[in-house]
C-alpha atoms as a PDB file:
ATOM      1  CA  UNK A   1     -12.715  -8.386  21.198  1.00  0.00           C
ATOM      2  CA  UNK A   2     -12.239  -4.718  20.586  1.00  0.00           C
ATOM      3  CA  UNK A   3      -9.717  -4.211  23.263  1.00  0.00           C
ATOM      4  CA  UNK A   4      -8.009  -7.217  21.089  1.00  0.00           C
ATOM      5  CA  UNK A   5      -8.788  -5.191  17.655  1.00  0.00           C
ATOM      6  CA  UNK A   6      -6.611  -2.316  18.962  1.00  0.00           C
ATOM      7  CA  UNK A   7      -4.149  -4.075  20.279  1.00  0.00           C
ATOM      8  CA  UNK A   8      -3.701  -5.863  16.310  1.00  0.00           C
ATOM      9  CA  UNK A   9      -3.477  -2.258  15.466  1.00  0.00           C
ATOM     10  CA  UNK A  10      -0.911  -1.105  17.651  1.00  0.00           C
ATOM     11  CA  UNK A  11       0.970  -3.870  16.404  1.00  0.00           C
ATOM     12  CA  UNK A  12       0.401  -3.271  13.143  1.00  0.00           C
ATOM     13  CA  UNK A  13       1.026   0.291  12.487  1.00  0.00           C
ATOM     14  CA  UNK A  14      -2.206   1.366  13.623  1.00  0.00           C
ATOM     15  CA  UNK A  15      -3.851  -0.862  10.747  1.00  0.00           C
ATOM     16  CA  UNK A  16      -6.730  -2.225  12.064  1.00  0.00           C
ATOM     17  CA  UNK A  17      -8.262  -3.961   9.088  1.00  0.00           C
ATOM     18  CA  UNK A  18      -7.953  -7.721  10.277  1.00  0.00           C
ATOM     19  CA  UNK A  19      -7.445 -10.249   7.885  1.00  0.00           C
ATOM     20  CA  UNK A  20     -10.666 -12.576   7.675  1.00  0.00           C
ATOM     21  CA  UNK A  21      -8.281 -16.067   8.418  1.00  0.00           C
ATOM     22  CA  UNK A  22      -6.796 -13.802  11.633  1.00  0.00           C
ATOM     23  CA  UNK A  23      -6.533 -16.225  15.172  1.00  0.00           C
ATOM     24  CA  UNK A  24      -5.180 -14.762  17.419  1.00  0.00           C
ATOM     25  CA  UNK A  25      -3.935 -16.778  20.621  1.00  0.00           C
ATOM     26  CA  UNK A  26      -4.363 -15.340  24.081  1.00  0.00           C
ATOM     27  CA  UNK A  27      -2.281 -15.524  26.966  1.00  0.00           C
ATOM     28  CA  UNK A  28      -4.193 -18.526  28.186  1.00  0.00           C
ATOM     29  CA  UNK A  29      -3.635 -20.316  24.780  1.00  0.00           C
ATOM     30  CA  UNK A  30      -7.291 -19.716  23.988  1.00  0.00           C
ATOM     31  CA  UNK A  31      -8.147 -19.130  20.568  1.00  0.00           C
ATOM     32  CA  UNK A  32      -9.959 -15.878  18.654  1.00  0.00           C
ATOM     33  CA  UNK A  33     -10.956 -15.083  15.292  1.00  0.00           C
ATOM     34  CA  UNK A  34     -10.608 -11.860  15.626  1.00  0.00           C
ATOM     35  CA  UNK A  35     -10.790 -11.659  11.521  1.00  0.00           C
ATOM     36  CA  UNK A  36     -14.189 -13.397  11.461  1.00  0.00           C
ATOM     37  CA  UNK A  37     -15.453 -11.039  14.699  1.00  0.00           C
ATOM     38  CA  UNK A  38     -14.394  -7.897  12.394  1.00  0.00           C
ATOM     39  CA  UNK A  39     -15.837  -9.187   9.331  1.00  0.00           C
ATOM     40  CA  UNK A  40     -19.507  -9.954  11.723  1.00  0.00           C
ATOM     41  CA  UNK A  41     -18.980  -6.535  13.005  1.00  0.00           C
ATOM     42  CA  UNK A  42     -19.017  -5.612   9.485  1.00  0.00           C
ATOM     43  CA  UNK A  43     -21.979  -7.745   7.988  1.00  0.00           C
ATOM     44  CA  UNK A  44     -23.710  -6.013  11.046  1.00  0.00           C
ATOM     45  CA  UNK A  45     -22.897  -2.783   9.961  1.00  0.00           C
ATOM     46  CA  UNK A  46     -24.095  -2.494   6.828  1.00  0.00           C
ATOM     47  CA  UNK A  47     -27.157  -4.150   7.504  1.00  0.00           C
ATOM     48  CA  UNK A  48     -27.970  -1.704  10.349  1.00  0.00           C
ATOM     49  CA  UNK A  49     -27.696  -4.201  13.383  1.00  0.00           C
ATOM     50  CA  UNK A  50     -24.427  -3.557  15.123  1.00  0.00           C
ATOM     51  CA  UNK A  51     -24.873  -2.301  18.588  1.00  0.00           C
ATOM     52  CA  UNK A  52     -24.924   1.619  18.972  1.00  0.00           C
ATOM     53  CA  UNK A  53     -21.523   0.908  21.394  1.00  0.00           C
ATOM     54  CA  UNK A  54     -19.654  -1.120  19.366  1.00  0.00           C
ATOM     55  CA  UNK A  55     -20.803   1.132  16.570  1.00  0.00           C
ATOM     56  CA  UNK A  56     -19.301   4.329  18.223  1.00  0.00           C
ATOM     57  CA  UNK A  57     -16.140   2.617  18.991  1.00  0.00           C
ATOM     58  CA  UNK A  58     -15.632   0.796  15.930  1.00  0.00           C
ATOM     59  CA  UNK A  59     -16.308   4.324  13.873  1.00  0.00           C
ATOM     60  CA  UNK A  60     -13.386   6.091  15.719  1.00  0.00           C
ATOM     61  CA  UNK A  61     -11.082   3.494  14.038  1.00  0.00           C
ATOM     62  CA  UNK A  62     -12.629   4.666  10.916  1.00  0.00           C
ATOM     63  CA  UNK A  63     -12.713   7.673  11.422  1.00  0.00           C
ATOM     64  CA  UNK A  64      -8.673   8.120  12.236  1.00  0.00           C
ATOM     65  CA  UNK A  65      -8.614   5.695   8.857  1.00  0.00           C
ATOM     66  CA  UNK A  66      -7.072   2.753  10.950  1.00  0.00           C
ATOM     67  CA  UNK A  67      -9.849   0.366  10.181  1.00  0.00           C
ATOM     68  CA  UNK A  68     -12.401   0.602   6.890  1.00  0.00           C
ATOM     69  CA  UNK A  69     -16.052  -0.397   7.156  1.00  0.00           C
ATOM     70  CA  UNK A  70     -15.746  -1.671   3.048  1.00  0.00           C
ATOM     71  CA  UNK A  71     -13.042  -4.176   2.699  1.00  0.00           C
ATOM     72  CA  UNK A  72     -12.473  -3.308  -0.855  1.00  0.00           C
ATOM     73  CA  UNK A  73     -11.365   0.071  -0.023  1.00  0.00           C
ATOM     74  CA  UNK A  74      -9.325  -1.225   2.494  1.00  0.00           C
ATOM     75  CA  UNK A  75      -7.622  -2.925  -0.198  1.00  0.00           C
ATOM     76  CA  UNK A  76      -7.552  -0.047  -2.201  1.00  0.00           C
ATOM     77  CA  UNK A  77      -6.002   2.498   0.533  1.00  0.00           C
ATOM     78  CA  UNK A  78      -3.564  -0.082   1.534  1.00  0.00           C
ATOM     79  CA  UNK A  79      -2.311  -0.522  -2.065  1.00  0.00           C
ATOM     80  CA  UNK A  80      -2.496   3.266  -2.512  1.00  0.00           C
ATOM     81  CA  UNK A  81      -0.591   3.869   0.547  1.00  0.00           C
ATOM     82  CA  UNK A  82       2.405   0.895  -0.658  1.00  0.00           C
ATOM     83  CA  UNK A  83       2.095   2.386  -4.286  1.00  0.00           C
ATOM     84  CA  UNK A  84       3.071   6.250  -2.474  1.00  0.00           C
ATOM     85  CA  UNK A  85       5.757   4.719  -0.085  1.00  0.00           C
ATOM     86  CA  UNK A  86       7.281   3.542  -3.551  1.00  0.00           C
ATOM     87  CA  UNK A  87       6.867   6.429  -5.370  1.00  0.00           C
ATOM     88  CA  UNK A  88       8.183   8.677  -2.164  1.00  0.00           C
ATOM     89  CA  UNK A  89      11.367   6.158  -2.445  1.00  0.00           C
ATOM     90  CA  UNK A  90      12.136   7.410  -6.038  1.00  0.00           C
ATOM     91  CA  UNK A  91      11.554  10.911  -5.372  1.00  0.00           C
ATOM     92  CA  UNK A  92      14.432  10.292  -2.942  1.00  0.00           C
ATOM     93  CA  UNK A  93      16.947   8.897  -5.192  1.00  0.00           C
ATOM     94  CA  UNK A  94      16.380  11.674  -7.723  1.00  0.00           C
ATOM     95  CA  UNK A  95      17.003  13.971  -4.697  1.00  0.00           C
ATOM     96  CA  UNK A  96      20.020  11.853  -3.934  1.00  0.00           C
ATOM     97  CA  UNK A  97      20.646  11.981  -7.751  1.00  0.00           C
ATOM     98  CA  UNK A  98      20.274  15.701  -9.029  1.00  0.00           C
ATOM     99  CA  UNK A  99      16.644  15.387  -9.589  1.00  0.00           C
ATOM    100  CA  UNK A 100      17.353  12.378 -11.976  1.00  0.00           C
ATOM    101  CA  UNK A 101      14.666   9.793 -11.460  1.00  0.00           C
ATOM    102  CA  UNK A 102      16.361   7.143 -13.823  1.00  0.00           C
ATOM    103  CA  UNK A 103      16.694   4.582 -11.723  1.00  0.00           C
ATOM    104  CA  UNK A 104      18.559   1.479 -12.927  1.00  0.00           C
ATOM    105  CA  UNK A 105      16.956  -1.423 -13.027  1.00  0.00           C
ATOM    106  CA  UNK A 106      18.747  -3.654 -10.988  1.00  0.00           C
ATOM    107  CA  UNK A 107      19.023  -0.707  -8.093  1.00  0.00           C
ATOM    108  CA  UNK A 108      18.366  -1.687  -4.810  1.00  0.00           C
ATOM    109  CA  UNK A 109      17.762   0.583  -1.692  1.00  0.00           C
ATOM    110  CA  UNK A 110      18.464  -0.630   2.086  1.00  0.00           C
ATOM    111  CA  UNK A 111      16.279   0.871   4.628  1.00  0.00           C
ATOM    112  CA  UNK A 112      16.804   1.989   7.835  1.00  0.00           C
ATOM    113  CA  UNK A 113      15.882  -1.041   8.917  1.00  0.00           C
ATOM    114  CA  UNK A 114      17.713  -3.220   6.518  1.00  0.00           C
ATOM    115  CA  UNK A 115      14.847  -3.885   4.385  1.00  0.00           C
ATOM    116  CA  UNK A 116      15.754  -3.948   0.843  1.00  0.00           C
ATOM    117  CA  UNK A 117      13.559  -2.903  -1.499  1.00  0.00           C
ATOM    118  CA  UNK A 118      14.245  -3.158  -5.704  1.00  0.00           C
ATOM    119  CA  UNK A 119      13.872   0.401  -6.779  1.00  0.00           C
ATOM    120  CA  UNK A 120      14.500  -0.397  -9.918  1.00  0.00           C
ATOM    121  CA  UNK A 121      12.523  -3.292 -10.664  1.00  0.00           C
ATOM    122  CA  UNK A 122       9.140  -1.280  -9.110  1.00  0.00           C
ATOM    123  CA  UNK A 123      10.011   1.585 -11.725  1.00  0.00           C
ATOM    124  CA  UNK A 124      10.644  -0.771 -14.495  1.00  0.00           C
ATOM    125  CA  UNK A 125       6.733  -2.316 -13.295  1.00  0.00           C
ATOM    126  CA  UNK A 126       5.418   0.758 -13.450  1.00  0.00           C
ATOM    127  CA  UNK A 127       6.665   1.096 -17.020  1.00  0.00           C
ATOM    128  CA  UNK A 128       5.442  -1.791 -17.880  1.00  0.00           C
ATOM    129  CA  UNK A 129       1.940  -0.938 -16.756  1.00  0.00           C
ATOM    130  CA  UNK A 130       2.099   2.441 -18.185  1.00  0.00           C
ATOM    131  CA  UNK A 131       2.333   1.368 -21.628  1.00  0.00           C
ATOM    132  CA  UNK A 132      -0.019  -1.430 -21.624  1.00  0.00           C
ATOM    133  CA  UNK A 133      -2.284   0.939 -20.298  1.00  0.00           C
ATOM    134  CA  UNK A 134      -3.008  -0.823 -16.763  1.00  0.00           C
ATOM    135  CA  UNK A 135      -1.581   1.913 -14.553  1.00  0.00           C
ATOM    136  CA  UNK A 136      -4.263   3.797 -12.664  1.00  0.00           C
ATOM    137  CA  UNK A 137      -4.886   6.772 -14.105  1.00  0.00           C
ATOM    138  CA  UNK A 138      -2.882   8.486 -10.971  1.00  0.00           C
ATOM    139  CA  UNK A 139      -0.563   6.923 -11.001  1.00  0.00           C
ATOM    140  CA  UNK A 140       0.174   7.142 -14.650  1.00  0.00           C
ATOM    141  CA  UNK A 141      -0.558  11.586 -13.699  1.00  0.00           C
ATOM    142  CA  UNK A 142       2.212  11.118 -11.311  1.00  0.00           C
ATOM    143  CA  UNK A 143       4.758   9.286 -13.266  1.00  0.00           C
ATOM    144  CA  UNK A 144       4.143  11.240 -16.401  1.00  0.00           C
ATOM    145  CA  UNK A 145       4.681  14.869 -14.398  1.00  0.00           C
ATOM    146  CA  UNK A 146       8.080  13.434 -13.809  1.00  0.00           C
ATOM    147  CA  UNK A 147       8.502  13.028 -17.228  1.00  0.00           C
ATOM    148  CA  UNK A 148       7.459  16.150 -18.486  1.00  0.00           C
ATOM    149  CA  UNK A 149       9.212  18.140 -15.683  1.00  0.00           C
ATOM    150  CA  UNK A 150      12.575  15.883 -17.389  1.00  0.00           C
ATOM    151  CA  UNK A 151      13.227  13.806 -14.228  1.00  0.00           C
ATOM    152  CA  UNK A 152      12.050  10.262 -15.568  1.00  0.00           C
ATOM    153  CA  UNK A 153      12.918   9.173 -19.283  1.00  0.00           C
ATOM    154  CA  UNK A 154      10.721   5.796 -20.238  1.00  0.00           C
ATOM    155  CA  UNK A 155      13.419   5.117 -22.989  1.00  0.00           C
ATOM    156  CA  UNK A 156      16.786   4.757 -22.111  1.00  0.00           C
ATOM    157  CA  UNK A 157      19.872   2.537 -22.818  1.00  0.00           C
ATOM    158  CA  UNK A 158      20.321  -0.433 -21.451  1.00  0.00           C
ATOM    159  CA  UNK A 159      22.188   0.053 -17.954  1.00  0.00           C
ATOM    160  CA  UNK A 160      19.048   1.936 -17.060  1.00  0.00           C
ATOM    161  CA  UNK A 161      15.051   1.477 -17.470  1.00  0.00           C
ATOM    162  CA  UNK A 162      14.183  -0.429 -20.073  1.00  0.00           C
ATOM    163  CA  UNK A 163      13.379   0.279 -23.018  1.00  0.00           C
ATOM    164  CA  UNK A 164      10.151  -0.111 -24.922  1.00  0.00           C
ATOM    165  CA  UNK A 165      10.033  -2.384 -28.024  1.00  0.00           C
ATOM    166  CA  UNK A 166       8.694  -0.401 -30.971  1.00  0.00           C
ATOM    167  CA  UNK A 167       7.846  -3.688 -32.814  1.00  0.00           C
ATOM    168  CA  UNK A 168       4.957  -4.524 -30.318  1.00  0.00           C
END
């Protein structure tokens, strides 16, 4: 099952972290959980019982951060991770855009590989969470630096952000 684990990885940008639900289906059409072995391999883990090997193999997964003993902060690093790739695509339009951050909302950027991905809807989230209070508290560091630096405005007209409603 491991040699199976790291082949999920390699197809998965070295992202290890099986979902529970996983089956995978062999050449031979046989079927493996692969997400239910992981999460054993976990249960074992943290009560002390996995096998020294399996241990030591498993750990050099974690250890390169492709696979997470806590499922929780596997979570967490792979939201972290999507939340960066977002912020690393504004800091690229205000590159692209004299250092001006202000993305409108209804901006969309096409990837290399033809993804598209709605710039400005993500900032205009962000915004939303920032003054409701619900963006982490990095997150809300990293936005507001672009603010105070005079890349990012949070009130703007209409054609871009949004802007906040004083009544509320």
């Amino acid at each position: 099952m491991q040699i199976l684990l790291l082949k999920y990885g390699v197809e998965h940008n070295d992202n290890c972290n099986v979902p529970l639900n996983y089956v995978l289906t062999t050449s031979n059409t046989e079927k493996k959980k692969l997400g239910l072995w992981l999460s054993e391999q976990r249960t074992y883990f943290k009560s002390h019982m996995l096998p020294l090997y399996r241990k030591v193999h498993l750990q050099e997964l974690v250890d390169k951060q492709n696979l997470f003993w806590d499922v929780g902060e596997a979570s967490r690093k792979q939201k972290e991770a999507k939340w960066k790739k977002w912020y690393d695509y504004l800091m690229a339009y205000g590159e692209e855009h004299g250092r001006d951050c202000n993305v409108p909302n209804s901006f969309v950027v096409t990837l290399f590989d033809q993804t598209k991905v709605r710039l400005g809807q993500w900032l205009s989230n962000q915004h939303l969470l920032y003054v409701t209070n619900k963006l982490p508290q990095n997150r809300r560091y990293n936005l507001q630096k672009l603010v105070d630096q005079g890349k990012l405005r949070w009130e703007d007209n209409d054609s871009l952000l949004f802007k906040v409603d004083e009544a509320k």
